[in-house]
Protein backbone atom coordinates (compact mmCIF):
# COMPACT_ATOMS: atom_id res chain seq x y z
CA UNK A 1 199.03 277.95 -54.73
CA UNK A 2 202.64 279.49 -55.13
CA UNK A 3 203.15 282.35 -56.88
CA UNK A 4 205.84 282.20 -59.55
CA UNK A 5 208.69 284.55 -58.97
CA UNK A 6 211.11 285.38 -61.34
CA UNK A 7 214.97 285.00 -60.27
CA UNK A 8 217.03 287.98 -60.77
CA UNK A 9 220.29 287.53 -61.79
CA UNK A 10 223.69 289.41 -62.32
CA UNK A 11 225.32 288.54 -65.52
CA UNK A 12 229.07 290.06 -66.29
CA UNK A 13 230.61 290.39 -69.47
CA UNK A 14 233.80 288.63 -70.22
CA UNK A 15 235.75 291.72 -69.89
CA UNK A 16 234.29 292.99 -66.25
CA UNK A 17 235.39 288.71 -65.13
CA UNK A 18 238.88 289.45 -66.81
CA UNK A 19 239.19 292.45 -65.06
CA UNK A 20 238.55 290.90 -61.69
CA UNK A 21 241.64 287.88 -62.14
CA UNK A 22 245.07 288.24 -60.74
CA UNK A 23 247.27 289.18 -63.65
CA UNK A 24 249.17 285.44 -63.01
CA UNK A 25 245.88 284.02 -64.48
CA UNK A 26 245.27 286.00 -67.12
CA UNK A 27 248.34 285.68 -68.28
CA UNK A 28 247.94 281.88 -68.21
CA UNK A 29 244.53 282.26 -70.07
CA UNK A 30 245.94 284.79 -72.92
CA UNK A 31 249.01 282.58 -73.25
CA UNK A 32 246.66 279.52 -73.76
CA UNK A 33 244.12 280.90 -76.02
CA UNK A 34 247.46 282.32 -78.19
CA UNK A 35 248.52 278.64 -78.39
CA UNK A 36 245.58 278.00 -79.57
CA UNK A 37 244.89 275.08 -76.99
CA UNK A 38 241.76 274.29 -74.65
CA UNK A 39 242.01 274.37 -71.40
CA UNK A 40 241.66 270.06 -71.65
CA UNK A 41 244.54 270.30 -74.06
CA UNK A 42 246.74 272.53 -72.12
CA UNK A 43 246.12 270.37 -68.46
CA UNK A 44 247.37 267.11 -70.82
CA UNK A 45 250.19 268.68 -72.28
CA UNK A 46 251.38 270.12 -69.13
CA UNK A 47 250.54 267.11 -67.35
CA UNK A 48 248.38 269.01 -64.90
CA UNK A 49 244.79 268.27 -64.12
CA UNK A 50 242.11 270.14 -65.84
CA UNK A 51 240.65 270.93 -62.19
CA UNK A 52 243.57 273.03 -61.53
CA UNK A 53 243.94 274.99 -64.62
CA UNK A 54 240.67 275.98 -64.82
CA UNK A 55 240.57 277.13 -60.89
CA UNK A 56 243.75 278.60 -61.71
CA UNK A 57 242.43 280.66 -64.70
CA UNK A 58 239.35 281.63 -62.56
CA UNK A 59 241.45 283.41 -59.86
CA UNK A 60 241.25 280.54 -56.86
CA UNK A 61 243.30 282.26 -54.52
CA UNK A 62 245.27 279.18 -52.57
CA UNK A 63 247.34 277.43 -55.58
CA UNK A 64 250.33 274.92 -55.03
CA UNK A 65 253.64 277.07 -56.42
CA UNK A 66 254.46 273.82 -57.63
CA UNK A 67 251.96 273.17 -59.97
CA UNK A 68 252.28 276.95 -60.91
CA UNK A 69 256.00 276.51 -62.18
CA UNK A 70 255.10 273.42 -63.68
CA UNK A 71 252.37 275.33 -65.95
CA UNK A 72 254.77 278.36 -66.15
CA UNK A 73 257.48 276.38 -67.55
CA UNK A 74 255.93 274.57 -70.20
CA UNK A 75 254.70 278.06 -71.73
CA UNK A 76 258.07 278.91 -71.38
CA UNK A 77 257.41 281.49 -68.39
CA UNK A 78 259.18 281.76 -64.71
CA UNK A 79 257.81 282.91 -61.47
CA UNK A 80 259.84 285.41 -60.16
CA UNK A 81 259.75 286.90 -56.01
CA UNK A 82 261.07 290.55 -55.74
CA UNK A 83 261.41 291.83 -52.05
CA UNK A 84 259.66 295.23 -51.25
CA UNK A 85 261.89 298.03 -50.33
């Protein structure tokens, strides 16, 4: 007979998730939620896929730029590149 073993399991708060996301994503996720939109709302209106919004909002780490000025632009945002000195 098996013995039952309880699973152990991490479980973060909302904030210590947030806090882990590249600032490009939360901004994405804070302009969202301000506009009041879902993350299914926000994928139609932008005419992205829901897929990659809510990989984008997660943090996934290998995003097409593309896609990201396409999202950018329609909440009325630009991606900007600054050399390093």
């Amino acid at each position: 007979m098996k013995k039952k073993t309880k699973k152990i399991t991490k479980r973060r708060t909302k904030e210590a998730l947030k806090a882990d996301l590249p600032p490009i994503s939360l901004f994405v996720r804070n302009k969202r939620e301000e506009l009041g939109y879902t993350q299914e709302e926000l994928a139609f209106r932008s005419g992205l896929s829901v897929r990659f919004l809510k990989e984008f909002e997660r943090g996934k780490k290998t995003v097409r730029l593309d896609k990201v000025n396409e999202l950018l632009s329609f909440l009325g945002a630009t991606l900007e590149v600054k050399t390093r000195n």
